[in-house]
PDB file of N, CA and C in Angstrom:
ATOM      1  N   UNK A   1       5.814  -5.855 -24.672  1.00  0.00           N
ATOM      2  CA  UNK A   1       6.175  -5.975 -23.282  1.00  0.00           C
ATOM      3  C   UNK A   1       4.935  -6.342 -22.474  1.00  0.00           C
ATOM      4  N   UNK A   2       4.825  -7.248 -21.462  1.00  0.00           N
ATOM      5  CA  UNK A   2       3.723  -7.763 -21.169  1.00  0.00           C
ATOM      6  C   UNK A   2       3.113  -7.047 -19.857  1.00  0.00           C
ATOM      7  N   UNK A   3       4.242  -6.536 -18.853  1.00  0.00           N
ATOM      8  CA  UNK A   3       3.978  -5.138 -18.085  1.00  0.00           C
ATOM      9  C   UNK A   3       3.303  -4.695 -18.468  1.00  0.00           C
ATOM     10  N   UNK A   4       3.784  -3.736 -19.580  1.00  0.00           N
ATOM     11  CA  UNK A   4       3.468  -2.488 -20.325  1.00  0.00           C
ATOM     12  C   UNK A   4       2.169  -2.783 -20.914  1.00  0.00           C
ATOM     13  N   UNK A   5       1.622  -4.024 -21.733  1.00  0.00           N
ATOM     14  CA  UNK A   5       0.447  -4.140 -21.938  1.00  0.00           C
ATOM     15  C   UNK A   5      -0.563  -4.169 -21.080  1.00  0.00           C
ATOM     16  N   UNK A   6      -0.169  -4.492 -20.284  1.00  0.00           N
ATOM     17  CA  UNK A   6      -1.174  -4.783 -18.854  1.00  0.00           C
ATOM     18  C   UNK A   6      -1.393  -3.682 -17.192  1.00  0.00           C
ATOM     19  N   UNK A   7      -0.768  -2.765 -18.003  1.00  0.00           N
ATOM     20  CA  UNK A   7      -1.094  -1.999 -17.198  1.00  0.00           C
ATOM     21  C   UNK A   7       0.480  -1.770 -15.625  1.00  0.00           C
ATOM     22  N   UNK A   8       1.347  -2.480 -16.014  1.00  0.00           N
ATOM     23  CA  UNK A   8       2.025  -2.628 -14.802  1.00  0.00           C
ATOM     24  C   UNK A   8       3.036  -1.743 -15.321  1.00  0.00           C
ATOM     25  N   UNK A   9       3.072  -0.873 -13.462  1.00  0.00           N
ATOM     26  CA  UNK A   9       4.290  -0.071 -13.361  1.00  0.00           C
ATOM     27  C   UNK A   9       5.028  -0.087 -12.330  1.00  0.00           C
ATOM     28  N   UNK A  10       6.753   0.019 -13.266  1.00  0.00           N
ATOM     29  CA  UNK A  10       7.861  -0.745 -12.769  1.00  0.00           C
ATOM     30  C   UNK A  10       8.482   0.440 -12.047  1.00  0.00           C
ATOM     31  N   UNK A  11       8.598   0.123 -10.173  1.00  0.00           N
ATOM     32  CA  UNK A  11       8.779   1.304  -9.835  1.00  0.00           C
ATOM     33  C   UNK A  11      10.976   1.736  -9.323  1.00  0.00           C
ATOM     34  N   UNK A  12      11.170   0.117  -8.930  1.00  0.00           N
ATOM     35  CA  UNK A  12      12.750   0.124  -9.114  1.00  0.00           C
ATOM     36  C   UNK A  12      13.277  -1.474  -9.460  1.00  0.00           C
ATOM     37  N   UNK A  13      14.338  -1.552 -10.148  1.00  0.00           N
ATOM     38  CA  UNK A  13      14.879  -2.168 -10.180  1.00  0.00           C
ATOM     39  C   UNK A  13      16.148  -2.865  -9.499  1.00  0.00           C
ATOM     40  N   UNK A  14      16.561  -4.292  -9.307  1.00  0.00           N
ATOM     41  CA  UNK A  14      18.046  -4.146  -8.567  1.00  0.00           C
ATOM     42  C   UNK A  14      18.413  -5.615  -9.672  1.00  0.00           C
ATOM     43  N   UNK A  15      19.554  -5.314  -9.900  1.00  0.00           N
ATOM     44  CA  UNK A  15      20.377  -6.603 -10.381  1.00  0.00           C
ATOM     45  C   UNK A  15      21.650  -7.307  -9.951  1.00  0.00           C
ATOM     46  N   UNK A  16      22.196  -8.098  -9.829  1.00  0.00           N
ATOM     47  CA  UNK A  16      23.551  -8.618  -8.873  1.00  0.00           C
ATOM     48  C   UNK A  16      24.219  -9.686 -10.098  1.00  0.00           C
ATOM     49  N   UNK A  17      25.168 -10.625  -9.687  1.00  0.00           N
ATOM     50  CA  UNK A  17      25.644 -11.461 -10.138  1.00  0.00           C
ATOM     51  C   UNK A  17      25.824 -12.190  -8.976  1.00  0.00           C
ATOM     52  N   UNK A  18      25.144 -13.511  -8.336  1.00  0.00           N
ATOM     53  CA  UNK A  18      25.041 -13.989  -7.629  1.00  0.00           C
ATOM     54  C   UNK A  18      26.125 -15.233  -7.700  1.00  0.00           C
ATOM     55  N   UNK A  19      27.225 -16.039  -7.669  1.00  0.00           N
ATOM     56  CA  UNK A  19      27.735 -17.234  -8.222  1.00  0.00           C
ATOM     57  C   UNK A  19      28.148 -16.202  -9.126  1.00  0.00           C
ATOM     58  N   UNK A  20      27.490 -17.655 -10.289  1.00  0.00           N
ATOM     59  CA  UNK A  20      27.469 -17.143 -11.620  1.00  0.00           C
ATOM     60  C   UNK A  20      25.906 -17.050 -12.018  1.00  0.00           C
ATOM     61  N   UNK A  21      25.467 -17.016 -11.767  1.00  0.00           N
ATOM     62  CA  UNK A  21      23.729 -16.685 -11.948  1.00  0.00           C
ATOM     63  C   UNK A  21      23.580 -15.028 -11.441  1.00  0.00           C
ATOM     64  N   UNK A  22      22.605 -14.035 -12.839  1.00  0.00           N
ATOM     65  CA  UNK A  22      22.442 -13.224 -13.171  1.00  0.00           C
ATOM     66  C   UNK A  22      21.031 -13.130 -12.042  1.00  0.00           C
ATOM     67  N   UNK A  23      20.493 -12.252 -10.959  1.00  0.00           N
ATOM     68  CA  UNK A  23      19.289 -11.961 -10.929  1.00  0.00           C
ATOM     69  C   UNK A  23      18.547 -10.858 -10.592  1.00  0.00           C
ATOM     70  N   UNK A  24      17.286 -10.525 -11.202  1.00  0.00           N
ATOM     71  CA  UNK A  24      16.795  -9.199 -10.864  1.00  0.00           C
ATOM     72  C   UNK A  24      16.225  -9.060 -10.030  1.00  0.00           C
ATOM     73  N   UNK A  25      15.184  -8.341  -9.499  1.00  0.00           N
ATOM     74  CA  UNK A  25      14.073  -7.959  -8.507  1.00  0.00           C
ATOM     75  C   UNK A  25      13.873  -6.891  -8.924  1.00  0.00           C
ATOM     76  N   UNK A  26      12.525  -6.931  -9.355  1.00  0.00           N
ATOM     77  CA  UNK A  26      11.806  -5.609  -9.943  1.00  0.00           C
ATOM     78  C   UNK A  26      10.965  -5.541  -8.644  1.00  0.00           C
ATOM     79  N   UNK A  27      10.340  -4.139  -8.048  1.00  0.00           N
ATOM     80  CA  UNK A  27       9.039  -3.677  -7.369  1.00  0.00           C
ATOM     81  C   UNK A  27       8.224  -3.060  -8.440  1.00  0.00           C
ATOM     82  N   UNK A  28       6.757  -3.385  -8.515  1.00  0.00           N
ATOM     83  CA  UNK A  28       6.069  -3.557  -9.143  1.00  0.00           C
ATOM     84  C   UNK A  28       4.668  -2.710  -8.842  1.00  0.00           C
ATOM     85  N   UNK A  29       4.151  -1.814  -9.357  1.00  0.00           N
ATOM     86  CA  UNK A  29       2.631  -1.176  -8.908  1.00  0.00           C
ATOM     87  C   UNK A  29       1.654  -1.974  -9.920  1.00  0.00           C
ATOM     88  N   UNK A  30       0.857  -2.456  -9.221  1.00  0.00           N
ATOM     89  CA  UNK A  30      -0.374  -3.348 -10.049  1.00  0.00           C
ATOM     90  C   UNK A  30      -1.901  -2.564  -9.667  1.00  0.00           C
ATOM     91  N   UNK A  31      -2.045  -1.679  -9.222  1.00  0.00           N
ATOM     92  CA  UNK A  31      -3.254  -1.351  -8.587  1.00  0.00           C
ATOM     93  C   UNK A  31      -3.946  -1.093  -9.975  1.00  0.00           C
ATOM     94  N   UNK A  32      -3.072  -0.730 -11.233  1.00  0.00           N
ATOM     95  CA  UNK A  32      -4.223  -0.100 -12.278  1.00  0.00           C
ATOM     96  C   UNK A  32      -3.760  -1.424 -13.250  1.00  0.00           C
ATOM     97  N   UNK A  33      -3.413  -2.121 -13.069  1.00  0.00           N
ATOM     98  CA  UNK A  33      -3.608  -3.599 -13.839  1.00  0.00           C
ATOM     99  C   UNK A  33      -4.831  -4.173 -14.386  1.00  0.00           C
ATOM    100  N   UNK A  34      -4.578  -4.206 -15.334  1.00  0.00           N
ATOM    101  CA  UNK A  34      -5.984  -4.667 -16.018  1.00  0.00           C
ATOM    102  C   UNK A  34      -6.486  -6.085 -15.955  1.00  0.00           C
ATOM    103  N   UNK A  35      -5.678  -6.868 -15.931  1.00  0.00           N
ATOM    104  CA  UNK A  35      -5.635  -8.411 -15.774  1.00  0.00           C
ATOM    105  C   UNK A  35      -5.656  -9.001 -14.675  1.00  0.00           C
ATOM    106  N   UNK A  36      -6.344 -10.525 -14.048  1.00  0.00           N
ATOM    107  CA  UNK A  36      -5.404 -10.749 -12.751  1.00  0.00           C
ATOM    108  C   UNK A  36      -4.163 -11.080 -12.228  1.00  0.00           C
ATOM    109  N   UNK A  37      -3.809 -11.144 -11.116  1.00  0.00           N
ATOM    110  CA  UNK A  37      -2.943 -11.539 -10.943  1.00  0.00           C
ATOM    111  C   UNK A  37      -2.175 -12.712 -10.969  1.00  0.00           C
ATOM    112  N   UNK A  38      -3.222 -13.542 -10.962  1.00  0.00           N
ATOM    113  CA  UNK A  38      -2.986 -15.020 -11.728  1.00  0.00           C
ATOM    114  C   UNK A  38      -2.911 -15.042 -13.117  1.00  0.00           C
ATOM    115  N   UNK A  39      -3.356 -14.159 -13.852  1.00  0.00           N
ATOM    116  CA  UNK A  39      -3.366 -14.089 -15.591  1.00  0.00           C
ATOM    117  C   UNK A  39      -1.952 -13.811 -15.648  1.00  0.00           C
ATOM    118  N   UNK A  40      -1.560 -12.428 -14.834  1.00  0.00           N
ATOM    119  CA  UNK A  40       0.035 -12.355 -14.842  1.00  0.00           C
ATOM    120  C   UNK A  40       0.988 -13.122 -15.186  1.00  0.00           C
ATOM    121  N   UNK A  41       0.350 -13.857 -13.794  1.00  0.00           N
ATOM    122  CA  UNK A  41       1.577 -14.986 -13.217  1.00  0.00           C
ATOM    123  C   UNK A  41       1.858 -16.025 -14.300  1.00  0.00           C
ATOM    124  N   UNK A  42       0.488 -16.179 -14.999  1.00  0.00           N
ATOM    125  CA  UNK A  42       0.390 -17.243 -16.046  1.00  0.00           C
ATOM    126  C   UNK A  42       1.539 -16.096 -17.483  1.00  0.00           C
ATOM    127  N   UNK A  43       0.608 -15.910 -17.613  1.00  0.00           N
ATOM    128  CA  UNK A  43       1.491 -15.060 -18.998  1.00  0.00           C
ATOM    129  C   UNK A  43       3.343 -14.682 -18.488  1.00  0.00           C
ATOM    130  N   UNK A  44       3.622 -14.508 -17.519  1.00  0.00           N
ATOM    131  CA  UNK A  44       4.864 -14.177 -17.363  1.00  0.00           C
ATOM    132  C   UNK A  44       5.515 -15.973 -17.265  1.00  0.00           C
ATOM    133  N   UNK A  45       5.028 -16.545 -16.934  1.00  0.00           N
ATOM    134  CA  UNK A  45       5.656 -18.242 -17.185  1.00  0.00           C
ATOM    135  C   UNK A  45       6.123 -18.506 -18.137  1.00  0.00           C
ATOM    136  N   UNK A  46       4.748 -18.326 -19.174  1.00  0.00           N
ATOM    137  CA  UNK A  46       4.298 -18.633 -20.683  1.00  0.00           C
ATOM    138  C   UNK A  46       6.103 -17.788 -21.020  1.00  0.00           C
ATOM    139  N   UNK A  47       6.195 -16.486 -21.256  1.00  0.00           N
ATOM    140  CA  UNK A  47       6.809 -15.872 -21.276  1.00  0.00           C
ATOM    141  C   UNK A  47       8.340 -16.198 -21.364  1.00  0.00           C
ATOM    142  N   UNK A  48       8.692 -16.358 -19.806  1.00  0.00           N
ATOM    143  CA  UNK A  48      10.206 -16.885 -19.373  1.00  0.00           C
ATOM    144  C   UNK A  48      10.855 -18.375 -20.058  1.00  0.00           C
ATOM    145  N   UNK A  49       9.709 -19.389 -20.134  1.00  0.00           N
ATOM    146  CA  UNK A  49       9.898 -20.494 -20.828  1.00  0.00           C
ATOM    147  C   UNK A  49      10.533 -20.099 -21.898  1.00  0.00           C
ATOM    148  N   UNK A  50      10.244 -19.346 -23.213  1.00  0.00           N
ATOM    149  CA  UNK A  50      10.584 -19.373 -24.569  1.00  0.00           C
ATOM    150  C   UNK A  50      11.865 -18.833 -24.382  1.00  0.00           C
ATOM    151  N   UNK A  51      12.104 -18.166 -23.440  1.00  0.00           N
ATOM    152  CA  UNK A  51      13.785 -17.621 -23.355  1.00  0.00           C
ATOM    153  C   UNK A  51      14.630 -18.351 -22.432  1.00  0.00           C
ATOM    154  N   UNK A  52      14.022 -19.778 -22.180  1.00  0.00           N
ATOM    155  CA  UNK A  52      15.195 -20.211 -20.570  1.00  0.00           C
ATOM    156  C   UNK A  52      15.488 -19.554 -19.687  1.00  0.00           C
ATOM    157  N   UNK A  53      14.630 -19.085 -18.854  1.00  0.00           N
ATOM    158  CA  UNK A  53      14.676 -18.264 -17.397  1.00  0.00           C
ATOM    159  C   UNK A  53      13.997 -18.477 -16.685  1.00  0.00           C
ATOM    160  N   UNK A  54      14.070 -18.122 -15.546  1.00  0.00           N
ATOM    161  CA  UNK A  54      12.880 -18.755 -14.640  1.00  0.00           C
ATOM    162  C   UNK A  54      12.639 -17.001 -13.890  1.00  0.00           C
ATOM    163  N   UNK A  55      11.228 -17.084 -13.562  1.00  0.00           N
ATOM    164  CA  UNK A  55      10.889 -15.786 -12.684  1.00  0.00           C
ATOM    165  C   UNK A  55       9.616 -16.443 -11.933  1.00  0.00           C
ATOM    166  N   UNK A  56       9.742 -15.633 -10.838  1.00  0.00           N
ATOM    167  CA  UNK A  56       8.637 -15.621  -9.600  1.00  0.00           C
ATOM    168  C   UNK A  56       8.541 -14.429  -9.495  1.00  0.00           C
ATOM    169  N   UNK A  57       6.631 -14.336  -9.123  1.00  0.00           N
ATOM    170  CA  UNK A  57       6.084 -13.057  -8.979  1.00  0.00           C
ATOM    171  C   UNK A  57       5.324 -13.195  -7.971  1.00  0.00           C
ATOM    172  N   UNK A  58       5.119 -12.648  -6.616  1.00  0.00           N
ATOM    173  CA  UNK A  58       4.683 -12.810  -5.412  1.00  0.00           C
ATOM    174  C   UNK A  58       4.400 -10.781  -5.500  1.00  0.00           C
ATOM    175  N   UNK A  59       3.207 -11.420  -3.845  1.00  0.00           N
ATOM    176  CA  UNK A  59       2.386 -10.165  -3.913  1.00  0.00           C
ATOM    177  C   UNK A  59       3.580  -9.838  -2.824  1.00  0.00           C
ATOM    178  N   UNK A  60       3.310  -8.073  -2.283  1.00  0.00           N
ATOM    179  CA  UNK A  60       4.098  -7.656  -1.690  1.00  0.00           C
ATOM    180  C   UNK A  60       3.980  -8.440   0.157  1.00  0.00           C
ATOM    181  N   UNK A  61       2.594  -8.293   0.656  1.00  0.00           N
ATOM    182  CA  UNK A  61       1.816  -8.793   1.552  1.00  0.00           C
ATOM    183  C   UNK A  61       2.841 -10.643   1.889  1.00  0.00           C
ATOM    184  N   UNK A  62       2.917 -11.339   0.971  1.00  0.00           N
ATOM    185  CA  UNK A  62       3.613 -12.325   0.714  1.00  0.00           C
ATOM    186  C   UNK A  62       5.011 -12.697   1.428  1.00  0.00           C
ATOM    187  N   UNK A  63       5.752 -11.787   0.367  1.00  0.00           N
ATOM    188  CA  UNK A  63       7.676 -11.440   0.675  1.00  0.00           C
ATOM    189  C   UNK A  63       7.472 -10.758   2.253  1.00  0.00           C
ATOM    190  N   UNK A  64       6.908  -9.814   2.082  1.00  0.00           N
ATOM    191  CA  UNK A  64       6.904  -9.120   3.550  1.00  0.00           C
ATOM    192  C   UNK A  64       6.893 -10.206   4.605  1.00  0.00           C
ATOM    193  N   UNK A  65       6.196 -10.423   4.652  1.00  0.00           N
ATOM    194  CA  UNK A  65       5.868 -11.528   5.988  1.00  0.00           C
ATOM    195  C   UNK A  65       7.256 -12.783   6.063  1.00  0.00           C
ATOM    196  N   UNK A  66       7.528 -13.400   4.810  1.00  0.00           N
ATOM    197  CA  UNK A  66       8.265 -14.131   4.615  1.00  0.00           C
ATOM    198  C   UNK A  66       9.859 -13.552   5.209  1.00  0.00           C
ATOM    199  N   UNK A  67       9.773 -12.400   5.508  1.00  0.00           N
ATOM    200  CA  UNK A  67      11.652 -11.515   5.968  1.00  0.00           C
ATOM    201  C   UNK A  67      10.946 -10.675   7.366  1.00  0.00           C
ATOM    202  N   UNK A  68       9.829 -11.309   7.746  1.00  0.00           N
ATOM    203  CA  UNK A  68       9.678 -10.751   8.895  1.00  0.00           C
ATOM    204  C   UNK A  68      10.005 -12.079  10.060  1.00  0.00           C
ATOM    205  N   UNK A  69       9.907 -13.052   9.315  1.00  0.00           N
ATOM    206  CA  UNK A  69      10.641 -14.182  10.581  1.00  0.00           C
ATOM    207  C   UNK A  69      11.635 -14.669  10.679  1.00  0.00           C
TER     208      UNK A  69
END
């Protein structure tokens, strides 16, 4: 698990059925992450590719602002 190797803890989860498209939203604690956050971002790509999925990982600072306008 690439979280779990890296130090990331998963603090809730939500899942829906949107359409027909499945999607999650995990919240995420990275403060004791060992890697950066760009290593993440990279390895979780690397990742989603081999299974056909797509994921985005944004900082909290990010989304926030983005549902504040």
């Amino acid at each position: 698990n690439i979280l779990a190797s890296r130090n990331v803890n998963i603090l809730d989860i939500s899942q829906t059925i949107n359409e027909s498209y499945f999607t999650m939203l995990m919240i995420v604690e990275i403060s004791s992450m060992n890697v950066s956050f760009a290593e993440l971002a990279k390895e979780l790509e690397q990742c989603v590719e081999t299974i056909g999925v797509n994921a985005t990982i944004q900082r909290e600072e990010i989304f926030s602002a983005m549902h504040r306008l």
